[in-house]
N, C-alpha and C. Protein backbone atom coordinates (compact mmCIF):
# COMPACT_ATOMS: atom_id res chain seq x y z
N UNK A 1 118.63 -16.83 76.45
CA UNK A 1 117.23 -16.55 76.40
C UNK A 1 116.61 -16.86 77.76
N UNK A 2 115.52 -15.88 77.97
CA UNK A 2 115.27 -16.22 79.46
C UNK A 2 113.94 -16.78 79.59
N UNK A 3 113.64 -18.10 80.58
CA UNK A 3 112.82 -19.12 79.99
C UNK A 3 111.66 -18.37 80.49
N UNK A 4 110.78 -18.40 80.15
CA UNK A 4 109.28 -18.14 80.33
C UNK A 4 108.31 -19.13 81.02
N UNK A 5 107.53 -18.43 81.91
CA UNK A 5 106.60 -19.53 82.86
C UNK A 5 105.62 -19.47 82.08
N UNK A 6 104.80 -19.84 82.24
CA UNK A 6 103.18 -20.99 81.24
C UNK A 6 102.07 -19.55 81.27
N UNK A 7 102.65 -19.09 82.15
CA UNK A 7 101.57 -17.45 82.14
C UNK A 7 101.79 -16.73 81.24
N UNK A 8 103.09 -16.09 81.46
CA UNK A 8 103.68 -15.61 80.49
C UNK A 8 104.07 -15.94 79.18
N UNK A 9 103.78 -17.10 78.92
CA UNK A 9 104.05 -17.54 77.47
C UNK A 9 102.48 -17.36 77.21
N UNK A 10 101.80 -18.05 77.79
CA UNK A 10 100.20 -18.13 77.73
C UNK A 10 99.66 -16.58 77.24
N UNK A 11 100.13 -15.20 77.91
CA UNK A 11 99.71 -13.77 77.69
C UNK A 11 100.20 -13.21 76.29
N UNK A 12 101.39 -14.06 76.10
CA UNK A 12 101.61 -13.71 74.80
C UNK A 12 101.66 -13.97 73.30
N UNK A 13 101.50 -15.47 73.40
CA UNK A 13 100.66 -16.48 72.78
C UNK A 13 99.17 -15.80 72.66
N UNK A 14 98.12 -15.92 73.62
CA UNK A 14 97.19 -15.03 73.31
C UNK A 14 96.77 -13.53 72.75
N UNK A 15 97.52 -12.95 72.66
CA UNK A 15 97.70 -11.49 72.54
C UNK A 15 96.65 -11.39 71.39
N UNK A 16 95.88 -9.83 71.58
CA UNK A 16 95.25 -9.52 70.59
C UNK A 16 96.57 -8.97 69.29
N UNK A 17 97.15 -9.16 69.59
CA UNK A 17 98.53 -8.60 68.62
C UNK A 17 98.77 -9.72 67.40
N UNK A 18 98.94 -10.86 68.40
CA UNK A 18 99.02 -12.00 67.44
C UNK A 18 98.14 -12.42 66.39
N UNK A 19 97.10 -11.54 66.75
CA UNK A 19 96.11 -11.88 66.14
C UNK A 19 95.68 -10.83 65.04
N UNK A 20 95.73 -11.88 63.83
CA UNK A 20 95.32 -10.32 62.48
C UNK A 20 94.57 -9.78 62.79
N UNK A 21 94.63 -8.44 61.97
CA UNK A 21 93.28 -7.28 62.05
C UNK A 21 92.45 -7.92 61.87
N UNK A 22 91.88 -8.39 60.85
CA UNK A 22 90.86 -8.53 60.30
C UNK A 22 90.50 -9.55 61.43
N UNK A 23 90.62 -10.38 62.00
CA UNK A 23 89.94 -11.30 63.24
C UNK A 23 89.82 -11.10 64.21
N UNK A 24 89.99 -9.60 64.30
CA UNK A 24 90.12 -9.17 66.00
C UNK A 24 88.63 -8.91 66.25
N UNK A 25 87.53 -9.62 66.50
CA UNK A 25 86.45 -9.37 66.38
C UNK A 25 85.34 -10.55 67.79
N UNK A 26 84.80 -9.88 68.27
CA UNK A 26 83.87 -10.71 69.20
C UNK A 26 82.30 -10.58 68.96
N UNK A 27 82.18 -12.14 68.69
CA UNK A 27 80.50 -12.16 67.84
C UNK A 27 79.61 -12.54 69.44
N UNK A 28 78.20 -11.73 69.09
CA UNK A 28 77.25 -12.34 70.04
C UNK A 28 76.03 -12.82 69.35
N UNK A 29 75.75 -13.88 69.56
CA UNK A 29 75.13 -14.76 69.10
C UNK A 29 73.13 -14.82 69.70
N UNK A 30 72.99 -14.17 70.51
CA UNK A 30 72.07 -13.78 71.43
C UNK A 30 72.13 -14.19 72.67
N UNK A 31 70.67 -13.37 73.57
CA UNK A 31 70.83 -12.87 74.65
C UNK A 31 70.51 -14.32 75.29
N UNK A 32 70.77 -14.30 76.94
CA UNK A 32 70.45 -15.79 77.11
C UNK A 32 68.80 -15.93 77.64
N UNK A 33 68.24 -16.89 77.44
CA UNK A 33 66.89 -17.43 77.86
C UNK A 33 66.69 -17.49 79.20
N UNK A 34 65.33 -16.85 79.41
CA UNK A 34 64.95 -16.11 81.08
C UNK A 34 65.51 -17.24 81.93
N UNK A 35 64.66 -18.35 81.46
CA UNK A 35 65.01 -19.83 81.64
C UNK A 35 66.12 -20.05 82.12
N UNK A 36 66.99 -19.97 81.18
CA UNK A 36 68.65 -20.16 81.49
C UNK A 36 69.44 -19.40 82.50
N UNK A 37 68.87 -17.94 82.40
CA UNK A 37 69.52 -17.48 83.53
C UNK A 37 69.97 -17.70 84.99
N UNK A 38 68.76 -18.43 85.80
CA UNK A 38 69.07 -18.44 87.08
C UNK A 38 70.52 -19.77 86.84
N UNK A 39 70.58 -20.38 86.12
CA UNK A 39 71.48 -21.52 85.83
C UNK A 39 73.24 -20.56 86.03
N UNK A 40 73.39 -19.66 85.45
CA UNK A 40 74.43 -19.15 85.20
C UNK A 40 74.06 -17.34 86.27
N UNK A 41 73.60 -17.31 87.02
CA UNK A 41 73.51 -15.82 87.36
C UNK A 41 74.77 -16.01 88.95
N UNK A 42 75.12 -16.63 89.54
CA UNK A 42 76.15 -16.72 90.42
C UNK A 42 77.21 -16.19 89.58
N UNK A 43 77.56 -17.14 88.24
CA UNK A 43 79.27 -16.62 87.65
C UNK A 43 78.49 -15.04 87.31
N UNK A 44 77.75 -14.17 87.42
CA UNK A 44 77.92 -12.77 86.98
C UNK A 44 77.34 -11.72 88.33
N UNK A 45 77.97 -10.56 88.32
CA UNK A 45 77.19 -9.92 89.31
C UNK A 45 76.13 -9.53 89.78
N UNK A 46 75.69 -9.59 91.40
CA UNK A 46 74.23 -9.56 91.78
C UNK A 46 73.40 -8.36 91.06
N UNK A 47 74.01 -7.37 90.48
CA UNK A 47 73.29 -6.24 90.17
C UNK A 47 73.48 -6.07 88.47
N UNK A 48 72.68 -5.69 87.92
CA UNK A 48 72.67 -5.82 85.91
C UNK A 48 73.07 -4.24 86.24
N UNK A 49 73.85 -3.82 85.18
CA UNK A 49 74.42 -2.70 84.88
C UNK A 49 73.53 -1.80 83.77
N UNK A 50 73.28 -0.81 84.16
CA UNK A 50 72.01 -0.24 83.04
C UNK A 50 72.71 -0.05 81.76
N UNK A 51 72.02 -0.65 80.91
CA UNK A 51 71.92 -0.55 79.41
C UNK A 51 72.90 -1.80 78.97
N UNK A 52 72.72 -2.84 79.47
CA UNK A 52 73.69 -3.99 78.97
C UNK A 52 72.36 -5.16 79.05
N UNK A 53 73.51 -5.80 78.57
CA UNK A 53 72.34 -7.17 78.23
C UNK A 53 73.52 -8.33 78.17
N UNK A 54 72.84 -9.50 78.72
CA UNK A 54 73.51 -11.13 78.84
C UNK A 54 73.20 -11.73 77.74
N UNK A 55 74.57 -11.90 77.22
CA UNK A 55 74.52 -12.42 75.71
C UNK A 55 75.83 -13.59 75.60
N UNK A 56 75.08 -14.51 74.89
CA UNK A 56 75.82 -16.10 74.44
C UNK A 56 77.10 -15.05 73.36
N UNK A 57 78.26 -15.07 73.58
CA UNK A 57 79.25 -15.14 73.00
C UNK A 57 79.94 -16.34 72.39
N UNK A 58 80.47 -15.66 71.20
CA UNK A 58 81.32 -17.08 70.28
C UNK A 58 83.01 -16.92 70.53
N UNK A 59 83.58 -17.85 70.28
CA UNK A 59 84.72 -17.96 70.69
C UNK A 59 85.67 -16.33 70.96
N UNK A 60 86.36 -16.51 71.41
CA UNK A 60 87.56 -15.06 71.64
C UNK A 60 88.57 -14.98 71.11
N UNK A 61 88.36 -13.97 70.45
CA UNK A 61 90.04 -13.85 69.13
C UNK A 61 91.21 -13.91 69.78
N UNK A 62 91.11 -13.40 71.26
CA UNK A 62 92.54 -13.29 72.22
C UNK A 62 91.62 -13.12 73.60
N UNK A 63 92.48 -13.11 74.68
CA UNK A 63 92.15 -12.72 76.00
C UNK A 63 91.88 -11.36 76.24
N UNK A 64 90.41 -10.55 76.55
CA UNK A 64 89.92 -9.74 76.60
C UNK A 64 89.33 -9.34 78.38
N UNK A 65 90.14 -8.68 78.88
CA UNK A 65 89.84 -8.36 80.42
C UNK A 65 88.47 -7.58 80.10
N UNK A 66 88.07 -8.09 81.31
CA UNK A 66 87.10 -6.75 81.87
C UNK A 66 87.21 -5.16 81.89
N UNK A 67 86.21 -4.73 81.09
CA UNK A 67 86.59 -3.25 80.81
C UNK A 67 86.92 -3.21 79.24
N UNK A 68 87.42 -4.36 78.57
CA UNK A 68 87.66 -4.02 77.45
C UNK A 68 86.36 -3.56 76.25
N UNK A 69 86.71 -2.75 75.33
CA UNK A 69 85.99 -1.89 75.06
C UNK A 69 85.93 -2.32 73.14
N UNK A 70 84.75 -2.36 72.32
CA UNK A 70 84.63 -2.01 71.22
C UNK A 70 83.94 -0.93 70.53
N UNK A 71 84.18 -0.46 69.07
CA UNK A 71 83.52 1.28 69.01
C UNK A 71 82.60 0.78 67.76
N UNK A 72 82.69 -0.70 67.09
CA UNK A 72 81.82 -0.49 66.09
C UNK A 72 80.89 -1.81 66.11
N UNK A 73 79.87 -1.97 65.40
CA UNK A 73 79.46 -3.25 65.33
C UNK A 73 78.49 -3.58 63.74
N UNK A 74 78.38 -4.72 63.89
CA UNK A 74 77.91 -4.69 62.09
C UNK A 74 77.36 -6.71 61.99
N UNK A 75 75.84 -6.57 61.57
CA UNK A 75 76.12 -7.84 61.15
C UNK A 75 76.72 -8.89 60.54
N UNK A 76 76.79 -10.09 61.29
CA UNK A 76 77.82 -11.23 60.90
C UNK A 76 78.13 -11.28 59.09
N UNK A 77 77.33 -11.19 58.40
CA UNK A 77 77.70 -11.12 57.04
C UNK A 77 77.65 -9.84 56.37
N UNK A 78 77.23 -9.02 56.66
CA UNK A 78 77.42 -7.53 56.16
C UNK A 78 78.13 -6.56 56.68
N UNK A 79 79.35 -6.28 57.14
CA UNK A 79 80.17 -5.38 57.77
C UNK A 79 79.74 -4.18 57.19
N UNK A 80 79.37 -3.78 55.95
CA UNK A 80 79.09 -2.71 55.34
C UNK A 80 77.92 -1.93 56.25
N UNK A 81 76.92 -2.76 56.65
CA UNK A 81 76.15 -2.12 57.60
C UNK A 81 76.29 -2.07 59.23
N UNK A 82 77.43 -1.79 59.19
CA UNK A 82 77.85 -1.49 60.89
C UNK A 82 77.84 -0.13 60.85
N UNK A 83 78.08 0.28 62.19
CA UNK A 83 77.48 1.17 63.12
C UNK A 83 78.62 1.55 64.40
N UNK A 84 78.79 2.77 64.44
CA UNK A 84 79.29 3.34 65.22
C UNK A 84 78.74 3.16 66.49
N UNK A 85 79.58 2.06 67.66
CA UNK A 85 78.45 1.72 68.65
C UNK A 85 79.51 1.38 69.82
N UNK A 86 79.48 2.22 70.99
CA UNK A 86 80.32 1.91 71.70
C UNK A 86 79.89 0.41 72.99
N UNK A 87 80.94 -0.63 73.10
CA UNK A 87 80.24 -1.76 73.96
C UNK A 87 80.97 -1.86 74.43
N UNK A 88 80.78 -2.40 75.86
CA UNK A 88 82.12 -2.57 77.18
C UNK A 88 81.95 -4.06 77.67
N UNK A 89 82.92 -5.07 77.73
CA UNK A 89 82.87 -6.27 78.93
C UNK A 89 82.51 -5.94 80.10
N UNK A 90 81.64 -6.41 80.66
CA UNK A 90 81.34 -5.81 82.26
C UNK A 90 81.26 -7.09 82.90
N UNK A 91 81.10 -8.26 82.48
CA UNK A 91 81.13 -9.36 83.60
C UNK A 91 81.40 -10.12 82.26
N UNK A 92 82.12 -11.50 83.13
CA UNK A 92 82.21 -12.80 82.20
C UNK A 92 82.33 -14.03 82.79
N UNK A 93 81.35 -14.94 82.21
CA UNK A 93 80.88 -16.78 82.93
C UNK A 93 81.05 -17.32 81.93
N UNK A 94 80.51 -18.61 82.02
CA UNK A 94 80.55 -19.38 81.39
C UNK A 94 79.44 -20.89 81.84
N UNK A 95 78.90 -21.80 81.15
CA UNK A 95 77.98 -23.03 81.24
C UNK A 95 78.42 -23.21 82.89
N UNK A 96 79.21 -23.16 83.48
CA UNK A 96 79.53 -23.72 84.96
C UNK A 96 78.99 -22.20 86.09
N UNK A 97 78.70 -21.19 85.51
CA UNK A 97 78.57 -20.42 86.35
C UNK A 97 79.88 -19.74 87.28
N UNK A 98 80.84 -20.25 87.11
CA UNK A 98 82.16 -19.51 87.29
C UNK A 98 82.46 -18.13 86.93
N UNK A 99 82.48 -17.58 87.74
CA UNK A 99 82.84 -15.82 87.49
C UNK A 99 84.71 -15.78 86.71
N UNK A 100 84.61 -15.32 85.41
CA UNK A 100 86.44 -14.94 85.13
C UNK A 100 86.36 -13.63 85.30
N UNK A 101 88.01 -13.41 85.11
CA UNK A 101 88.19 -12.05 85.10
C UNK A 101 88.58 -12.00 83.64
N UNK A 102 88.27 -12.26 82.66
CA UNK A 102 88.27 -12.34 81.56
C UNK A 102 87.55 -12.90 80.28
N UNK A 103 87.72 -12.60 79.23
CA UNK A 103 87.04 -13.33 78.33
C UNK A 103 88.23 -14.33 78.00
N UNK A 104 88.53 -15.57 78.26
CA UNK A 104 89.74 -16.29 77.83
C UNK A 104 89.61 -17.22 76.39
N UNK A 105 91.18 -16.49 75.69
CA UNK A 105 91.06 -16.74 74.12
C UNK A 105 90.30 -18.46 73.95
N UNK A 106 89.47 -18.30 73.01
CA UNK A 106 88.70 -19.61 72.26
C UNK A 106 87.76 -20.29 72.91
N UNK A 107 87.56 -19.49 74.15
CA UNK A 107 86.59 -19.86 74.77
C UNK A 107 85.37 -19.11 74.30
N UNK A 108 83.85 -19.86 74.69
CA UNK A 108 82.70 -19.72 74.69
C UNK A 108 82.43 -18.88 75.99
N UNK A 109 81.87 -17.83 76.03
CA UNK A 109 81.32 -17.73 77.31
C UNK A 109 79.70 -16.56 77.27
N UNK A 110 79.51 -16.40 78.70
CA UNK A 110 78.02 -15.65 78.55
C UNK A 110 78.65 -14.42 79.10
N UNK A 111 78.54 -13.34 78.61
CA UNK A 111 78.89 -11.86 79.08
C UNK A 111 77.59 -11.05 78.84
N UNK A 112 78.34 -10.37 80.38
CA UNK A 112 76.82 -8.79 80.37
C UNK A 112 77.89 -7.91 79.72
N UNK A 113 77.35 -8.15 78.69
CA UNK A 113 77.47 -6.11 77.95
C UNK A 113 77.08 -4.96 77.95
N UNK A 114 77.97 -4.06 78.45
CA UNK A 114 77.18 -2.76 78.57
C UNK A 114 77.26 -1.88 77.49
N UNK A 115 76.29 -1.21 76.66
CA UNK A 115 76.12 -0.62 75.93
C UNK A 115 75.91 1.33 76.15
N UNK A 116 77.03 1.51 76.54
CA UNK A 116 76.59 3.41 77.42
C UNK A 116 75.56 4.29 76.67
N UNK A 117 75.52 3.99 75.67
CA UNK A 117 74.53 5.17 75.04
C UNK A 117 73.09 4.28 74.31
N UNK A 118 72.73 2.81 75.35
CA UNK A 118 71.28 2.52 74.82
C UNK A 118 71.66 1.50 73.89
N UNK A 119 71.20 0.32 74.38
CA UNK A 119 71.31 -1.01 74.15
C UNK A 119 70.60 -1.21 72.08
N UNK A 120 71.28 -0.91 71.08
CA UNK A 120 70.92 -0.65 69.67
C UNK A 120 70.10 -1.72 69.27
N UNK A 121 69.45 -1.39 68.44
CA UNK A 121 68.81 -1.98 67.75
C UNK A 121 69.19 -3.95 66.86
N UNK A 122 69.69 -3.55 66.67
CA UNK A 122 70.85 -4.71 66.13
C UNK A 122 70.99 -5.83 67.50
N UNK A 123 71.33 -5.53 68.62
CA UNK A 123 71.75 -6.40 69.85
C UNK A 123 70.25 -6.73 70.52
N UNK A 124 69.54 -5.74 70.48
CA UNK A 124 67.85 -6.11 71.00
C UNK A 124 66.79 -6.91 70.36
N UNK A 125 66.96 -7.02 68.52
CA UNK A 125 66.66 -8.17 67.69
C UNK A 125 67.30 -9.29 67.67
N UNK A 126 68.20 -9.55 68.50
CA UNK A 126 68.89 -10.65 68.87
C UNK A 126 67.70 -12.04 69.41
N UNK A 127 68.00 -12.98 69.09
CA UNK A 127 67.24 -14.12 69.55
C UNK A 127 67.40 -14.15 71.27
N UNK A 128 66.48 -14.87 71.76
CA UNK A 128 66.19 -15.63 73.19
C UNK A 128 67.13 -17.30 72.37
N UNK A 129 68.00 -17.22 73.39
CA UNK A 129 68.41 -18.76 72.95
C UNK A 129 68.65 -19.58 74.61
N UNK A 130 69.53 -20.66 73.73
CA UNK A 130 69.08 -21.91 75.13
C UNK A 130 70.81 -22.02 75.23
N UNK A 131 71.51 -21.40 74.41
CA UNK A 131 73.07 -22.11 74.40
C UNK A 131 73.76 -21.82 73.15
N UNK A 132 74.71 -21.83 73.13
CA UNK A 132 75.53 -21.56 71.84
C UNK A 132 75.36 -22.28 70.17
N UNK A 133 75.68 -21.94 69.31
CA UNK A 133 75.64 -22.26 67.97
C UNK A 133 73.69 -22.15 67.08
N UNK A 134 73.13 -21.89 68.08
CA UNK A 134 71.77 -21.92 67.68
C UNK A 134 71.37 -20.35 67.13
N UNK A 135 72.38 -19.72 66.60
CA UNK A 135 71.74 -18.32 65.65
C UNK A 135 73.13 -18.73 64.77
N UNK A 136 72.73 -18.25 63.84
CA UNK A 136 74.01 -17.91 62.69
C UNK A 136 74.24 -16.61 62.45
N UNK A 137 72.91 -16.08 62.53
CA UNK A 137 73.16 -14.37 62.23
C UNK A 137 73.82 -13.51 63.47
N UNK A 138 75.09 -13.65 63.69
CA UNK A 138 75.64 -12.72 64.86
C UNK A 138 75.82 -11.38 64.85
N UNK A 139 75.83 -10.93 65.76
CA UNK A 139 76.46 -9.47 65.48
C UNK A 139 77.95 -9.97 66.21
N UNK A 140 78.80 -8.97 64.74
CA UNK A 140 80.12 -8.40 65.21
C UNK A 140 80.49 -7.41 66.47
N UNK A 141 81.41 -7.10 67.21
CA UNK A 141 81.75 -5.74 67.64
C UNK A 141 83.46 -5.65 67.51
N UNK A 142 83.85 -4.67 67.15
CA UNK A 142 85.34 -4.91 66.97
C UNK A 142 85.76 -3.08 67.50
N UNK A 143 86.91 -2.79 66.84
CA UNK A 143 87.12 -1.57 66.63
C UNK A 143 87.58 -1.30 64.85
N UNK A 144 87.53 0.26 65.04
CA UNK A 144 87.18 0.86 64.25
C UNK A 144 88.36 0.26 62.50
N UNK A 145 89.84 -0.06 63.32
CA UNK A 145 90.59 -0.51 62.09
C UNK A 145 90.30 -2.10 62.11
N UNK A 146 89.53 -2.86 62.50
CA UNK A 146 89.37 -4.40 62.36
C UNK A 146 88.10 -3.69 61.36
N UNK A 147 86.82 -3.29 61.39
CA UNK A 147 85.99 -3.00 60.84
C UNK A 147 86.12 -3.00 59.38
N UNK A 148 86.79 -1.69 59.18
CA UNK A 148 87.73 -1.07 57.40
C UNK A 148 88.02 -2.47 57.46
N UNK A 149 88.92 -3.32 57.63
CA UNK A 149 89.62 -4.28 57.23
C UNK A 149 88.48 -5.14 56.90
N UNK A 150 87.22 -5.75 57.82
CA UNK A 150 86.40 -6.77 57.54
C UNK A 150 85.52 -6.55 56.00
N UNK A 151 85.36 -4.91 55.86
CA UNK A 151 84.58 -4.05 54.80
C UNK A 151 85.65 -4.82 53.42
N UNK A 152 86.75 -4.72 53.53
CA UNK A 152 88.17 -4.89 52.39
C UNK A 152 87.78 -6.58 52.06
N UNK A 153 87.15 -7.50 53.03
CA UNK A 153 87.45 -8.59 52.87
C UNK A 153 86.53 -8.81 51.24
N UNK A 154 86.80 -10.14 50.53
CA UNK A 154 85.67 -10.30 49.26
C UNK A 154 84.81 -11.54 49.73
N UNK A 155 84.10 -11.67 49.16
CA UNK A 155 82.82 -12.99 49.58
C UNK A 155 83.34 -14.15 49.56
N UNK A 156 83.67 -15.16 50.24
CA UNK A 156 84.54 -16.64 50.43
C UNK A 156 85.46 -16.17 50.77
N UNK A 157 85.87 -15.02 51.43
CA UNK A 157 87.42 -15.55 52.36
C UNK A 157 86.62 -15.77 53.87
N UNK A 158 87.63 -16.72 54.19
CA UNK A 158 87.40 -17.33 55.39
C UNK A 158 87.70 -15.85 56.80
């Protein structure tokens, strides 16, 4: 067997693969507070990308590069009312202002999302917050077979 370095175990250990359907999912919790911004605007780029918005993210099901892409989205407790909605990673920080090139699995971080066809309804009723865990009502974004699967789940599964 051929031994593996800490990266490579690390890329595959993380994998969105490893990870069930049904959890392949990245919640945003709301956008960040005007306030807060200049705090964290170094870790993201000098220029906002039209039709995205800086939003408190909850942990990461796996390691998600830049560019990575979801097609649906649906509030945190109702999957039934999601929405065909295409969203892209376009930058990713975190509380230190550190620029990644990634969303890295189980981490917290602040990402500009770009939304190509007009920032929805659902992501724009989002709260002004100060930091993480302070909304409960998130929005989901996943793709289209994590979605069906979240719809399948029954009320109390984890």
């Amino acid at each position: 067997m051929e031994k593996m370095d800490n990266t490579n175990q690390a890329n595959l250990w993380f994998s969105q693969e490893r990870t069930p359907i049904e959890q392949r999912y990245l919640w945003f919790e709301g956008h960040v507070a005007p306030h807060i911004l200049p705090l964290i605007l170094t870790g993201l780029p000098q220029h906002r990308t039209h039709n995205a918005a800086i939003l408190f993210v909850g942990y990461a099901f796996a390691d998600l590069e830049i560019g990575y892409h979801f097609d649906v989205m649906f509030p945190r407790k109702n999957p039934e009312a999601g929405i065909p909605c295409l969203s892209r990673i376009v930058a990713v920080t975190q509380q230190f202002s550190k620029p990644f090139d990634r969303v890295p699995h189980g981490w917290k971080t602040i990402c500009e999302i770009e939304f190509p066809d007009g920032i929805p309804a659902m992501i724009r009723d989002l709260p002004e917050l100060d930091g993480w865990h302070l909304n409960q009502e998130w929005v989901c974004v996943c793709n289209a077979e994590t979605w069906e699967a979240r719809k399948q789940r029954r009320p109390g599964d984890v």
